[in-house]
PDB file of N, CA and C in Angstrom:
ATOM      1  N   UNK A   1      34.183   9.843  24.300  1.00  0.00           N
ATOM      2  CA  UNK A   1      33.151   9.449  25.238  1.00  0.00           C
ATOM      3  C   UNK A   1      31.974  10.416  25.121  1.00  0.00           C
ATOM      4  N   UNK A   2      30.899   9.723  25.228  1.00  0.00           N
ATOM      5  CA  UNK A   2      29.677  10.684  24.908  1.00  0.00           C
ATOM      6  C   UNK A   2      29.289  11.065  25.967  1.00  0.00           C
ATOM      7  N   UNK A   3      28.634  12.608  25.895  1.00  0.00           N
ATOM      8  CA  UNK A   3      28.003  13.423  27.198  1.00  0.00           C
ATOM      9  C   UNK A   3      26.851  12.450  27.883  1.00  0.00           C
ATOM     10  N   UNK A   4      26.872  13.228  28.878  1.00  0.00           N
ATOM     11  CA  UNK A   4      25.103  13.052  29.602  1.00  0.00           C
ATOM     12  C   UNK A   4      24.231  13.371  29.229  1.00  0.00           C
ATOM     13  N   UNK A   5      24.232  14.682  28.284  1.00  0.00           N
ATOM     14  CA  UNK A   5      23.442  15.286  27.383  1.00  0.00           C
ATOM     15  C   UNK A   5      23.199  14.375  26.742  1.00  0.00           C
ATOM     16  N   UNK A   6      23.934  14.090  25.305  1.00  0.00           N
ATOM     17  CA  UNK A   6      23.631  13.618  24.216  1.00  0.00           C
ATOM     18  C   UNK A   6      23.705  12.150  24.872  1.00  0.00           C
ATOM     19  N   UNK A   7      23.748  11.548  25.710  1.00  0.00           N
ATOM     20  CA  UNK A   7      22.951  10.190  25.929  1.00  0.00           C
ATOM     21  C   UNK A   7      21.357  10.571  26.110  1.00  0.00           C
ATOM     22  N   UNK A   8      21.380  11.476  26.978  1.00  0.00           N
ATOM     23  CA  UNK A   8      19.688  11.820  27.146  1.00  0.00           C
ATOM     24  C   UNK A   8      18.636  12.192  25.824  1.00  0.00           C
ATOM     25  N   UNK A   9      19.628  12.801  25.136  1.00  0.00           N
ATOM     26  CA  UNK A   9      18.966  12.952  23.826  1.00  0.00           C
ATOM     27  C   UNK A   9      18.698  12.165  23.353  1.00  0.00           C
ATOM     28  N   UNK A  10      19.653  11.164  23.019  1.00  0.00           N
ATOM     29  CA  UNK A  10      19.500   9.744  22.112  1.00  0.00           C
ATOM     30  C   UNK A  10      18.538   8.862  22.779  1.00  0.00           C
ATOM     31  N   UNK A  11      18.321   9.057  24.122  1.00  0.00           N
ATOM     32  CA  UNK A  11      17.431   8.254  24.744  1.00  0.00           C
ATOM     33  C   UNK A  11      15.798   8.970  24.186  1.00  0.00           C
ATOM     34  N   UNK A  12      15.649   9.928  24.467  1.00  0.00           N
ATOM     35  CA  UNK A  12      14.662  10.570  24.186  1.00  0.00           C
ATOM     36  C   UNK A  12      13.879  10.536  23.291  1.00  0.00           C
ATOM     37  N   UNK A  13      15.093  10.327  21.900  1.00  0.00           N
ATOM     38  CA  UNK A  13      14.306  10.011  20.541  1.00  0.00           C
ATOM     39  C   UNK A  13      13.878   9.192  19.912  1.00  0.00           C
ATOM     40  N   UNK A  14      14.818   7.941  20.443  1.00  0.00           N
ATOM     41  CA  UNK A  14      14.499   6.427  20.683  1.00  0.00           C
ATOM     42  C   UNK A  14      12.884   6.416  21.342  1.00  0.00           C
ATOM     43  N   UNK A  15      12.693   6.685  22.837  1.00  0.00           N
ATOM     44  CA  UNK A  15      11.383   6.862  23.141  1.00  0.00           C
ATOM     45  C   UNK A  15      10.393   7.370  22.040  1.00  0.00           C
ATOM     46  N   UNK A  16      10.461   8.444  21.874  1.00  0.00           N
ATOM     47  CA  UNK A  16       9.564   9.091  20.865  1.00  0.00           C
ATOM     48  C   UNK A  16       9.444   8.344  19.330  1.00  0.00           C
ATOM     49  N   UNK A  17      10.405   7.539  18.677  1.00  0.00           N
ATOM     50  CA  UNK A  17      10.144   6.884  17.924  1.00  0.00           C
ATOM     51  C   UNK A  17       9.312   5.451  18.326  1.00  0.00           C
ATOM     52  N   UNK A  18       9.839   5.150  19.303  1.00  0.00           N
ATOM     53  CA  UNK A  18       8.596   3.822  19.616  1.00  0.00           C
ATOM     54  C   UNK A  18       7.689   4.061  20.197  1.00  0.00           C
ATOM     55  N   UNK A  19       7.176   4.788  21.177  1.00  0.00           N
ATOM     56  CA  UNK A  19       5.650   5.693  20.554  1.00  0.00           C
ATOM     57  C   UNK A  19       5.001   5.583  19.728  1.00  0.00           C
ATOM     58  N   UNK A  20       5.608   6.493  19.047  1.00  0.00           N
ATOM     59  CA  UNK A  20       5.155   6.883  17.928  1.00  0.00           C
ATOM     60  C   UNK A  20       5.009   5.903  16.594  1.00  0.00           C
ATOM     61  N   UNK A  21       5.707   4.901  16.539  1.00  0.00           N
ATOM     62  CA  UNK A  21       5.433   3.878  15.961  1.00  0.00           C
ATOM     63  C   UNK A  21       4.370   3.019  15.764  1.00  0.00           C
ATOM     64  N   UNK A  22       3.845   3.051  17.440  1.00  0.00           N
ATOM     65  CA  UNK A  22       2.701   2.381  17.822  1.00  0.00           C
ATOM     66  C   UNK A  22       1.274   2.440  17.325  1.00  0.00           C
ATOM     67  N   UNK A  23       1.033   1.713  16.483  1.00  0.00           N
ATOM     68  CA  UNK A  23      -0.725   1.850  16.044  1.00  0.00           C
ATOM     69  C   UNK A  23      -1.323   0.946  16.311  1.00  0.00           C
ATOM     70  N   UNK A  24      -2.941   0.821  16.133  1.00  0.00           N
ATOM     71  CA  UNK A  24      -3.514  -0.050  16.256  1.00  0.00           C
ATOM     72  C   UNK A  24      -4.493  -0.335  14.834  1.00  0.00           C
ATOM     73  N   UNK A  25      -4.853  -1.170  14.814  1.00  0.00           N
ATOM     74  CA  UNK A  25      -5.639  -1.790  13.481  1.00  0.00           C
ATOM     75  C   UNK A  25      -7.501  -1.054  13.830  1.00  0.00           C
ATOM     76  N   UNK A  26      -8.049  -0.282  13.222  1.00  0.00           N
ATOM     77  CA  UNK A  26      -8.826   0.044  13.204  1.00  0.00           C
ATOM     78  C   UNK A  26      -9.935  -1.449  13.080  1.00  0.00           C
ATOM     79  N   UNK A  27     -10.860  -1.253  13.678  1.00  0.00           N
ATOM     80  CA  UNK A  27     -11.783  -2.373  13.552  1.00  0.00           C
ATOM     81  C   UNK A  27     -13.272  -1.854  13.592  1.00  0.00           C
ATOM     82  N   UNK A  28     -14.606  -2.439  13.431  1.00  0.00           N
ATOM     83  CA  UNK A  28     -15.884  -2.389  12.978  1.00  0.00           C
ATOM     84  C   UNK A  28     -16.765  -3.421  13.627  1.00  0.00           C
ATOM     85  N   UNK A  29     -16.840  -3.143  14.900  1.00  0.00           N
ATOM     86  CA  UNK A  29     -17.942  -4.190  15.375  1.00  0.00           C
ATOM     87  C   UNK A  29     -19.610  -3.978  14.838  1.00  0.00           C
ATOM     88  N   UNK A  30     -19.794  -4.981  14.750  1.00  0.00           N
ATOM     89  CA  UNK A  30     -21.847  -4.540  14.579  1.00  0.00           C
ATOM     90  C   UNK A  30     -22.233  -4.912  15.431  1.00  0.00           C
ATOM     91  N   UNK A  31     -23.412  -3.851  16.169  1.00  0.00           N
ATOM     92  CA  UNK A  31     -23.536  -4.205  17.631  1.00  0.00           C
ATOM     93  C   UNK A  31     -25.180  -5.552  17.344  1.00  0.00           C
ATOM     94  N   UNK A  32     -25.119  -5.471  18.311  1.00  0.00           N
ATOM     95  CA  UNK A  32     -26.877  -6.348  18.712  1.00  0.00           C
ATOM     96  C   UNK A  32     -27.707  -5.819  18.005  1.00  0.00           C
ATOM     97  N   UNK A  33     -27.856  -4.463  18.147  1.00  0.00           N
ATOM     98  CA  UNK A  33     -29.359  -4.220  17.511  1.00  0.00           C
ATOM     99  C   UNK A  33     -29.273  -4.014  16.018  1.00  0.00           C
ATOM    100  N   UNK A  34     -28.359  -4.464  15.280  1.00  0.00           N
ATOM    101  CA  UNK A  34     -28.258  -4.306  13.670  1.00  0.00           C
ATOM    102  C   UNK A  34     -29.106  -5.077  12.954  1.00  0.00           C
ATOM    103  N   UNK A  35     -29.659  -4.677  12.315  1.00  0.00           N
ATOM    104  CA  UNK A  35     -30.421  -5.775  11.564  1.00  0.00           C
ATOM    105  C   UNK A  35     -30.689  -5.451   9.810  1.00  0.00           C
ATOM    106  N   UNK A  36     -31.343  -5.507   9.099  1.00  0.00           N
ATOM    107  CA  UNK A  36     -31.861  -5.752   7.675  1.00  0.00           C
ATOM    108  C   UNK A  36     -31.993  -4.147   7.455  1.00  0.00           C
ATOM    109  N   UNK A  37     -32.686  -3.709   8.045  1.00  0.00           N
ATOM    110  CA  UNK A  37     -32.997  -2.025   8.241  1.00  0.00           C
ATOM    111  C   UNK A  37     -32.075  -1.038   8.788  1.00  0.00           C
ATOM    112  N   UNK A  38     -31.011  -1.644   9.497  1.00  0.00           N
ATOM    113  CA  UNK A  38     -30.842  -0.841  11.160  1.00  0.00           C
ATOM    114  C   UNK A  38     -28.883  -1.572  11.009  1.00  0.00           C
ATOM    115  N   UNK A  39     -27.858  -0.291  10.807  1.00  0.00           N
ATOM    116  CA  UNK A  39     -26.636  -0.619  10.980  1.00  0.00           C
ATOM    117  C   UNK A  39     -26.006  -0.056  12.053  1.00  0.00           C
ATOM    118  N   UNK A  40     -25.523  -0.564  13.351  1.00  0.00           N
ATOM    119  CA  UNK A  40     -24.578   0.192  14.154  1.00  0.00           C
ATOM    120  C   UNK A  40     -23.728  -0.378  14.358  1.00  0.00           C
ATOM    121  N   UNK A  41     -22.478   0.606  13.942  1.00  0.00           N
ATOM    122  CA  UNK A  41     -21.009   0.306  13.812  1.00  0.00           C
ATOM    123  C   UNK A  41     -20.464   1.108  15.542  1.00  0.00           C
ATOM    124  N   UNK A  42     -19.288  -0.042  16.065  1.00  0.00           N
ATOM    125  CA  UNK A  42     -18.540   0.590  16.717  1.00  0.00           C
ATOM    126  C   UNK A  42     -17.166   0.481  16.565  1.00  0.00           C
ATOM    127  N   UNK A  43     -16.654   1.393  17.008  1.00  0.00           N
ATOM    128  CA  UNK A  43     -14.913   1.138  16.938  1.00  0.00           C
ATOM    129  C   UNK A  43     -14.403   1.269  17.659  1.00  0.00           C
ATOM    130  N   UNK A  44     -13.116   0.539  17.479  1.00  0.00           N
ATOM    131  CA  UNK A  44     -11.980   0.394  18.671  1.00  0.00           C
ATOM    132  C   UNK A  44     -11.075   1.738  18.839  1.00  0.00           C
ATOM    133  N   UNK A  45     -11.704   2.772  17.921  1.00  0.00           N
ATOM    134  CA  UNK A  45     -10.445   4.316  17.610  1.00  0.00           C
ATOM    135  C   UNK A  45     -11.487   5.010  17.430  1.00  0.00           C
ATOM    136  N   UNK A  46     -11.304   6.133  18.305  1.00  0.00           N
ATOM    137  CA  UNK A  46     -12.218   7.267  17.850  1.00  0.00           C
ATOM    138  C   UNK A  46     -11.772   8.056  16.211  1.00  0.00           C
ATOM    139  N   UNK A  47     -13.223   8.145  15.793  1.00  0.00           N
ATOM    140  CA  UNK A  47     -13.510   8.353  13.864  1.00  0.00           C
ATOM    141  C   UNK A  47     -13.999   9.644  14.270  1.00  0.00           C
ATOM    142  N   UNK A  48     -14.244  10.025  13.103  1.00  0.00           N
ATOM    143  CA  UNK A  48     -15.262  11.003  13.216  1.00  0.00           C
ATOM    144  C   UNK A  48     -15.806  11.529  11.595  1.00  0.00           C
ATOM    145  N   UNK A  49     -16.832  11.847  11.414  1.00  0.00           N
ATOM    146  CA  UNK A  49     -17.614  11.835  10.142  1.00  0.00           C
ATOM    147  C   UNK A  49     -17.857  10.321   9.015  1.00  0.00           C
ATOM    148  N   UNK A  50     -18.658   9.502   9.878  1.00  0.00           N
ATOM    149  CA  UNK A  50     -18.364   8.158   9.278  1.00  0.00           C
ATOM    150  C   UNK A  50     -19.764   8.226   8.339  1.00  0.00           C
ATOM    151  N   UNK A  51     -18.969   7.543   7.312  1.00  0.00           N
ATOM    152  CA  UNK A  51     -20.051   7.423   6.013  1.00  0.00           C
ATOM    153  C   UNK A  51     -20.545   6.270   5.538  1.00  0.00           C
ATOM    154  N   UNK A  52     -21.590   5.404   5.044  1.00  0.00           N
ATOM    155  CA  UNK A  52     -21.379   4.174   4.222  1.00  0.00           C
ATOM    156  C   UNK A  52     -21.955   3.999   2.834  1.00  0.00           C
ATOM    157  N   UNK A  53     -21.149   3.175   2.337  1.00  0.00           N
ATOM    158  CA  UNK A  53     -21.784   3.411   0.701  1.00  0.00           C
ATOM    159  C   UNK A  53     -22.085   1.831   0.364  1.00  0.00           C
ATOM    160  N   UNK A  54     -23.491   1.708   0.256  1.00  0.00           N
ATOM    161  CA  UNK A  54     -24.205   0.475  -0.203  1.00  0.00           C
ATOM    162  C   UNK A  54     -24.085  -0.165  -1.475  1.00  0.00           C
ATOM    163  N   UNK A  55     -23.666  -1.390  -1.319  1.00  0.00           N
ATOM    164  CA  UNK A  55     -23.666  -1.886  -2.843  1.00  0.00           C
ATOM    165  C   UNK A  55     -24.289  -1.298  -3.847  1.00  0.00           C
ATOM    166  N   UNK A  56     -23.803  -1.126  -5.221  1.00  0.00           N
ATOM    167  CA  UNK A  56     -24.071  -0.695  -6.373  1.00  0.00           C
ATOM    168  C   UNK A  56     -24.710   1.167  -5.914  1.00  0.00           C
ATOM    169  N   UNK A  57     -24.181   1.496  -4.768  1.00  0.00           N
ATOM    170  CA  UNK A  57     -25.118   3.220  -4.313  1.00  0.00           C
ATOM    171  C   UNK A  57     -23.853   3.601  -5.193  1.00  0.00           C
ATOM    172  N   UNK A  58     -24.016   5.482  -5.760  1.00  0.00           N
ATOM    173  CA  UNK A  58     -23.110   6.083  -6.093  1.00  0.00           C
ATOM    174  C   UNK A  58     -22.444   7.273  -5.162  1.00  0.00           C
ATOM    175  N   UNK A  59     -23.468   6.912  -4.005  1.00  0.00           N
ATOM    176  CA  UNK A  59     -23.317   8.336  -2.872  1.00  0.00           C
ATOM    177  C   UNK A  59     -23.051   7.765  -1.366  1.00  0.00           C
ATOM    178  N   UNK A  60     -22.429   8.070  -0.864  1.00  0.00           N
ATOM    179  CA  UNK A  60     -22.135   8.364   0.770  1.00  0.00           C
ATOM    180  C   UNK A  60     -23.308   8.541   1.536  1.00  0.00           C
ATOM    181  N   UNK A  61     -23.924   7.652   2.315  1.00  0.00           N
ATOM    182  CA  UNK A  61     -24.757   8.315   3.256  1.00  0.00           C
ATOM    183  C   UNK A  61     -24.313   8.270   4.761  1.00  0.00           C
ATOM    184  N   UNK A  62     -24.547   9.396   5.298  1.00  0.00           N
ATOM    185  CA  UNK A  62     -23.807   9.561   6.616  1.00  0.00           C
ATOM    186  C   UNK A  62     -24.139   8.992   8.103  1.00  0.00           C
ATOM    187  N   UNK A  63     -23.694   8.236   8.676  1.00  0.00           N
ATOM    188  CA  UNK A  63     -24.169   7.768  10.238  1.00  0.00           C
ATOM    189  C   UNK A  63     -24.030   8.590  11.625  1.00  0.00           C
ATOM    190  N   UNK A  64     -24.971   8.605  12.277  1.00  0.00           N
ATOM    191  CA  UNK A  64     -25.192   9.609  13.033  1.00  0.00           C
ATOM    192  C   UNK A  64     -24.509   8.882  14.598  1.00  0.00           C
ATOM    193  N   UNK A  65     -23.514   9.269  15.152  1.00  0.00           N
ATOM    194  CA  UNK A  65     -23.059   8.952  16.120  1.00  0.00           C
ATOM    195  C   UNK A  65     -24.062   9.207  17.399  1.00  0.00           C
ATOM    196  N   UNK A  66     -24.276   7.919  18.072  1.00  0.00           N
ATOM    197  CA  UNK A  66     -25.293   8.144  19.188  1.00  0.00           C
ATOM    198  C   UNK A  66     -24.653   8.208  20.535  1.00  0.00           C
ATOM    199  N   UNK A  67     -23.100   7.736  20.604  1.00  0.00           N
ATOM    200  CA  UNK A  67     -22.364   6.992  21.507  1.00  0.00           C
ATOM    201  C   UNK A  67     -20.965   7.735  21.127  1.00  0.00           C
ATOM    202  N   UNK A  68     -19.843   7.129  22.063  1.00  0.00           N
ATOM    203  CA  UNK A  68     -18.830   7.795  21.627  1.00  0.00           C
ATOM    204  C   UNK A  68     -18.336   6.236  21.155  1.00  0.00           C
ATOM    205  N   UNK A  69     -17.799   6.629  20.024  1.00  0.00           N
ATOM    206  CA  UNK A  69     -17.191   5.562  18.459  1.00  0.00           C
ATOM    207  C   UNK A  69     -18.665   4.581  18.162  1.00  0.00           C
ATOM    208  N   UNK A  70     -19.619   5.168  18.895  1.00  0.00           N
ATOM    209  CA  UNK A  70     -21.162   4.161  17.899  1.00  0.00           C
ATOM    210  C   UNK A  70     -21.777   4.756  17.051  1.00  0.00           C
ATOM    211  N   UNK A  71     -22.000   4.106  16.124  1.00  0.00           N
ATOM    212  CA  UNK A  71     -22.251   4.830  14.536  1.00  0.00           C
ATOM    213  C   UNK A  71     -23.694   4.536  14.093  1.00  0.00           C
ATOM    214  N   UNK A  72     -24.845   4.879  13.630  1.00  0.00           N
ATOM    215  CA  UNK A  72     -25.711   4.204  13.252  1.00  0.00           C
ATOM    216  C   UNK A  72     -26.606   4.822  11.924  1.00  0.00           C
ATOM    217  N   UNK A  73     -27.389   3.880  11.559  1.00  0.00           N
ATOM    218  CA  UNK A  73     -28.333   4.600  10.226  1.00  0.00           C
ATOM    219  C   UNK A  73     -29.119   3.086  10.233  1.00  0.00           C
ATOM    220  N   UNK A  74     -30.338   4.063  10.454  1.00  0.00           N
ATOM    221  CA  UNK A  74     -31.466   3.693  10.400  1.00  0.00           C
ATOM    222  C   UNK A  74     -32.121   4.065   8.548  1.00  0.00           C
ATOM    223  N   UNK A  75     -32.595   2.768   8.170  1.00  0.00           N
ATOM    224  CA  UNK A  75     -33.547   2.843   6.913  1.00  0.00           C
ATOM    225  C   UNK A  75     -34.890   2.302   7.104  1.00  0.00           C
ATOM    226  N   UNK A  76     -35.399   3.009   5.946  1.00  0.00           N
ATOM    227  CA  UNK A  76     -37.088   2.480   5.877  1.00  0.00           C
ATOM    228  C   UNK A  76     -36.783   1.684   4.780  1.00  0.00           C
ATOM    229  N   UNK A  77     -35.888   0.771   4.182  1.00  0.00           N
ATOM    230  CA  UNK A  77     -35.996  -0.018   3.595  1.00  0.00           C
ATOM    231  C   UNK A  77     -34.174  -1.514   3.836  1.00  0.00           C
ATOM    232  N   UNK A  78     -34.967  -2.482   3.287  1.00  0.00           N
ATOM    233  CA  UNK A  78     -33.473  -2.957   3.601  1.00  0.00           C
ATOM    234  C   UNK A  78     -32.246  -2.384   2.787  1.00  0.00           C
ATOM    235  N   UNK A  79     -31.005  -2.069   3.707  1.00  0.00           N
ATOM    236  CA  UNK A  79     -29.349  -2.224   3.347  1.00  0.00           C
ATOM    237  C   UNK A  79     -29.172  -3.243   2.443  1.00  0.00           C
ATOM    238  N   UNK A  80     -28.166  -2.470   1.435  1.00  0.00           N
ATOM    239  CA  UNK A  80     -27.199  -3.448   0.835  1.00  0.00           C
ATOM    240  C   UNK A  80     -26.097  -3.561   0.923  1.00  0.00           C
ATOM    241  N   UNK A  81     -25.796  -4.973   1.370  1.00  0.00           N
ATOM    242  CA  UNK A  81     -24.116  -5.018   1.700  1.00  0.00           C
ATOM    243  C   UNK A  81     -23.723  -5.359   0.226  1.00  0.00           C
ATOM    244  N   UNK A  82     -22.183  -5.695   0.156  1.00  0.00           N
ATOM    245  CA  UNK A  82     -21.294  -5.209   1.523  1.00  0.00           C
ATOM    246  C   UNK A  82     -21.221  -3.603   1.302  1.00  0.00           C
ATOM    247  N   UNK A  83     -20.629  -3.479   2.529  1.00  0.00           N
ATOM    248  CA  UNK A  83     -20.726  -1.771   2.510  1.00  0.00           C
ATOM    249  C   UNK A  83     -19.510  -1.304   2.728  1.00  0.00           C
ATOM    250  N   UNK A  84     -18.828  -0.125   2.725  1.00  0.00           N
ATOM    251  CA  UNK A  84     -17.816   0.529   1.830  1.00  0.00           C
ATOM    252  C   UNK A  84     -18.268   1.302   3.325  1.00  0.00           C
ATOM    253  N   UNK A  85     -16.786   1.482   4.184  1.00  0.00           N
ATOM    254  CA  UNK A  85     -16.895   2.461   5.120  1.00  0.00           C
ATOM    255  C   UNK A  85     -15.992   3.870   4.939  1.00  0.00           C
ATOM    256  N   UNK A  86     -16.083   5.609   4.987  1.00  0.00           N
ATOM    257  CA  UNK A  86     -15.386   6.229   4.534  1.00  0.00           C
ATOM    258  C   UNK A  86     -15.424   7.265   5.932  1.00  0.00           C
ATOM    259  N   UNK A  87     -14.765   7.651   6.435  1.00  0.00           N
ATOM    260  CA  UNK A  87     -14.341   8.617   7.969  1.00  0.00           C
ATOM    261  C   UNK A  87     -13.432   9.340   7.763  1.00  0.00           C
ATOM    262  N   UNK A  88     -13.546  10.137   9.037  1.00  0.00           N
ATOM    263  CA  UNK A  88     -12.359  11.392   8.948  1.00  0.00           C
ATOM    264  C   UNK A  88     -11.490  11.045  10.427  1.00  0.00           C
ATOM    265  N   UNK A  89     -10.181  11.270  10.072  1.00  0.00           N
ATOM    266  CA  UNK A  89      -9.754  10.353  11.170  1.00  0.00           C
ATOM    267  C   UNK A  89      -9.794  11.688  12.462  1.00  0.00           C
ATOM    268  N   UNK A  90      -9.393  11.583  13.417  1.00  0.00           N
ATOM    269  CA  UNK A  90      -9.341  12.731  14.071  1.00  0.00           C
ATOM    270  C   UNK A  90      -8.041  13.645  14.116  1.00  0.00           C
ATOM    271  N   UNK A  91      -7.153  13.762  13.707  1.00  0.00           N
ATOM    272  CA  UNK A  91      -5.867  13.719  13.435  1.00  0.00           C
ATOM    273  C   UNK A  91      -5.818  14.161  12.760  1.00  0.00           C
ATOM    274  N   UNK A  92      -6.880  14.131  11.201  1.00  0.00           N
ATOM    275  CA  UNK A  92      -6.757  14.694   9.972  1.00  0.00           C
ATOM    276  C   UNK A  92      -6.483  13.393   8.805  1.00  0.00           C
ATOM    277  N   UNK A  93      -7.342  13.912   7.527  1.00  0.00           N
ATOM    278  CA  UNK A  93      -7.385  12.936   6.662  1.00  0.00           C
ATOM    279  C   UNK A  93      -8.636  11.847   6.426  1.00  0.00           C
ATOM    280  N   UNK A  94      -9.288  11.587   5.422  1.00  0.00           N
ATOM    281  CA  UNK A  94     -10.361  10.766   5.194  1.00  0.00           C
ATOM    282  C   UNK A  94      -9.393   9.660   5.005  1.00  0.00           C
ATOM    283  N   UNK A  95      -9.835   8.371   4.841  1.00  0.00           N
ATOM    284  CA  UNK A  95     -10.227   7.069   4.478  1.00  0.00           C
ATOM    285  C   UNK A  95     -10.923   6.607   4.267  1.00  0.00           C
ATOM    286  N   UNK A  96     -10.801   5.697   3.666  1.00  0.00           N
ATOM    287  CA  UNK A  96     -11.945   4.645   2.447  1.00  0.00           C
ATOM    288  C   UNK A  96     -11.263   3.334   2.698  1.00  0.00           C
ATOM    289  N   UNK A  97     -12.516   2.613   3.421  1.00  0.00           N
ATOM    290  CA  UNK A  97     -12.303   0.641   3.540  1.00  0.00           C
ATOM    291  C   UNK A  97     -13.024   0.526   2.877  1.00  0.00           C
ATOM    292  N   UNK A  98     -13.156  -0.598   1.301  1.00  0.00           N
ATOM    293  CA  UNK A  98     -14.290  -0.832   0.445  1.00  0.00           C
ATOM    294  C   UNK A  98     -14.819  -1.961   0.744  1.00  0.00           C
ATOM    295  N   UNK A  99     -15.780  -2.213   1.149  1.00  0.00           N
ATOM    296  CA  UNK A  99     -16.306  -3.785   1.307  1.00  0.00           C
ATOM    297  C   UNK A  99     -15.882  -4.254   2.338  1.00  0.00           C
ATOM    298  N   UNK A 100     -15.562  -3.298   3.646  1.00  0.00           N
ATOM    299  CA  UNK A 100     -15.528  -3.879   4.538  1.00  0.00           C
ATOM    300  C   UNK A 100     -16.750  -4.889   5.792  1.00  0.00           C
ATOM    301  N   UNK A 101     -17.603  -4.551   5.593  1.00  0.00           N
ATOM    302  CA  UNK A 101     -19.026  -5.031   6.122  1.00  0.00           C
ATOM    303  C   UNK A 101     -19.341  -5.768   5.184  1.00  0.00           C
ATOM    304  N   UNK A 102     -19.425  -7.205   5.319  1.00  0.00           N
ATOM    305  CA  UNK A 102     -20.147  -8.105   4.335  1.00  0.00           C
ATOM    306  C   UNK A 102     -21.917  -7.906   4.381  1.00  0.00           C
ATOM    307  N   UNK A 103     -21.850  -8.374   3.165  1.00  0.00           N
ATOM    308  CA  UNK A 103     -23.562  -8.239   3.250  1.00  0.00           C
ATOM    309  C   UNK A 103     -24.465  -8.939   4.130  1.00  0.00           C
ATOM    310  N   UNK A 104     -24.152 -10.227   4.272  1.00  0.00           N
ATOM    311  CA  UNK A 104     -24.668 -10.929   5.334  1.00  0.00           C
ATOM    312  C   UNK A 104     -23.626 -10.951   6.928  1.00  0.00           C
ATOM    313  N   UNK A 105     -23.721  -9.670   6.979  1.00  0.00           N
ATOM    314  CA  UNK A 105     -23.206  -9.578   8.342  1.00  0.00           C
ATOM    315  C   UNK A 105     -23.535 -10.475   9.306  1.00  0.00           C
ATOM    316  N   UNK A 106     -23.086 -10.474  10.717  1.00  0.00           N
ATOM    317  CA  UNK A 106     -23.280 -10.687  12.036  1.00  0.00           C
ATOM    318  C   UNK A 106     -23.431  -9.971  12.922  1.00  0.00           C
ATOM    319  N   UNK A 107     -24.231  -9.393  13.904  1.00  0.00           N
ATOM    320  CA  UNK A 107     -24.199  -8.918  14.654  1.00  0.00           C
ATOM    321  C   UNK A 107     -23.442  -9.545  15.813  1.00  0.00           C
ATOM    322  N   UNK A 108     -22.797  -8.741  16.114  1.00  0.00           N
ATOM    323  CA  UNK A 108     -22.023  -9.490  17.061  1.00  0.00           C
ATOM    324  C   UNK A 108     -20.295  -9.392  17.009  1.00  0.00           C
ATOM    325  N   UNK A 109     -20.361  -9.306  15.407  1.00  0.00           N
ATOM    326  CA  UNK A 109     -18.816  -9.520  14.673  1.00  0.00           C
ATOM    327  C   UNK A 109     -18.168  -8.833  14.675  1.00  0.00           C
ATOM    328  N   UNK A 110     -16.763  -8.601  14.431  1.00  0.00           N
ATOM    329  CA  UNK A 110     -15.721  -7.482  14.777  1.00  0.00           C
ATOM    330  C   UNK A 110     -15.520  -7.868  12.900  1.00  0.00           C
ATOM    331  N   UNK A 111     -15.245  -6.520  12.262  1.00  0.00           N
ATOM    332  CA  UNK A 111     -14.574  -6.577  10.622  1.00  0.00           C
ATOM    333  C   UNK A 111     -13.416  -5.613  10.841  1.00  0.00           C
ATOM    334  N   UNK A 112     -12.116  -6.058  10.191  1.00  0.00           N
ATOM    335  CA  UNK A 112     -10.659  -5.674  10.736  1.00  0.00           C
ATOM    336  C   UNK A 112     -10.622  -5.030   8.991  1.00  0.00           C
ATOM    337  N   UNK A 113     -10.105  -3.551   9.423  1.00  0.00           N
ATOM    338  CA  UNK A 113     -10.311  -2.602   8.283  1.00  0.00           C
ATOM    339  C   UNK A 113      -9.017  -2.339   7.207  1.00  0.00           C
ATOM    340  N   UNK A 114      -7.612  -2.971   8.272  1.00  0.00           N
ATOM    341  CA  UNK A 114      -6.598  -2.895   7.754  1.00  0.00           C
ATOM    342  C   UNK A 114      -6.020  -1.793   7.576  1.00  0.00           C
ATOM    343  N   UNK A 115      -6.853  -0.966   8.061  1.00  0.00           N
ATOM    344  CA  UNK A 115      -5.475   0.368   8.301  1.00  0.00           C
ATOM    345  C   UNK A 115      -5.201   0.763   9.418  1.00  0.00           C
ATOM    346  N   UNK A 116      -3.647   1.096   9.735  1.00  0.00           N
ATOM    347  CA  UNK A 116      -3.592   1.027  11.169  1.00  0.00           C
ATOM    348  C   UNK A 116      -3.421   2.491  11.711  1.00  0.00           C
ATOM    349  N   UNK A 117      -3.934   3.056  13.192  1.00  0.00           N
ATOM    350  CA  UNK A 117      -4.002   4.604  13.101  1.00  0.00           C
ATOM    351  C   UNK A 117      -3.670   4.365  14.844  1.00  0.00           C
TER     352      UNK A 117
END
């Protein structure tokens, strides 16, 4: 017959594994004011150091958080989608979604990044 202890234990770790199990799907809304010039990303998970890389670009350019999880970058010329999103999660660790932002976006739209955190 098993203790009180080691039921509590076994209970405990059970808890802590389904917890801990639990993620959610990172996602990419574009808000209202996005347009041809003008990208702001929000998310459903706090990021932190979010980057985007424009069709055919070879470099990262970085978005300046105005909000907490709102992302933005402003150009003096039009964006090229689709765009390639790259962050640091808070937790630790970069990621790379490639082509997650279509080129002819929506404002308005939620883009599901497929990794879950």
């Amino acid at each position: 017959m098993a203790s009180l202890s080691s039921f509590l234990l076994a209970a405990a770790v059970a808890t802590l594994f389904v917890v801990g199990s639990y993620a959610t799907e990172l996602t990419f809304k574009v808000n209202e004011g996005s347009s041809a010039t003008s990208l702001e990303l929000i998310t459903n998970i706090a990021i932190s150091e979010v980057e985007i890389k424009e069709k055919g670009a070879s470099d990262w350019t970085a978005l300046k958080e105005s909000s907490s999880n709102t992302w933005t970058i402003k150009s003096g010329s039009p964006l090229k989608g689709p765009f390639s999103v790259r962050f640091l999660v808070k937790n630790g660790g970069y990621r790379v979604v490639d082509d997650v932002i279509p080129e002819s976006f929506t404002a308005g739209s939620v883009y599901k990044s497929g990794i879950q955190l």
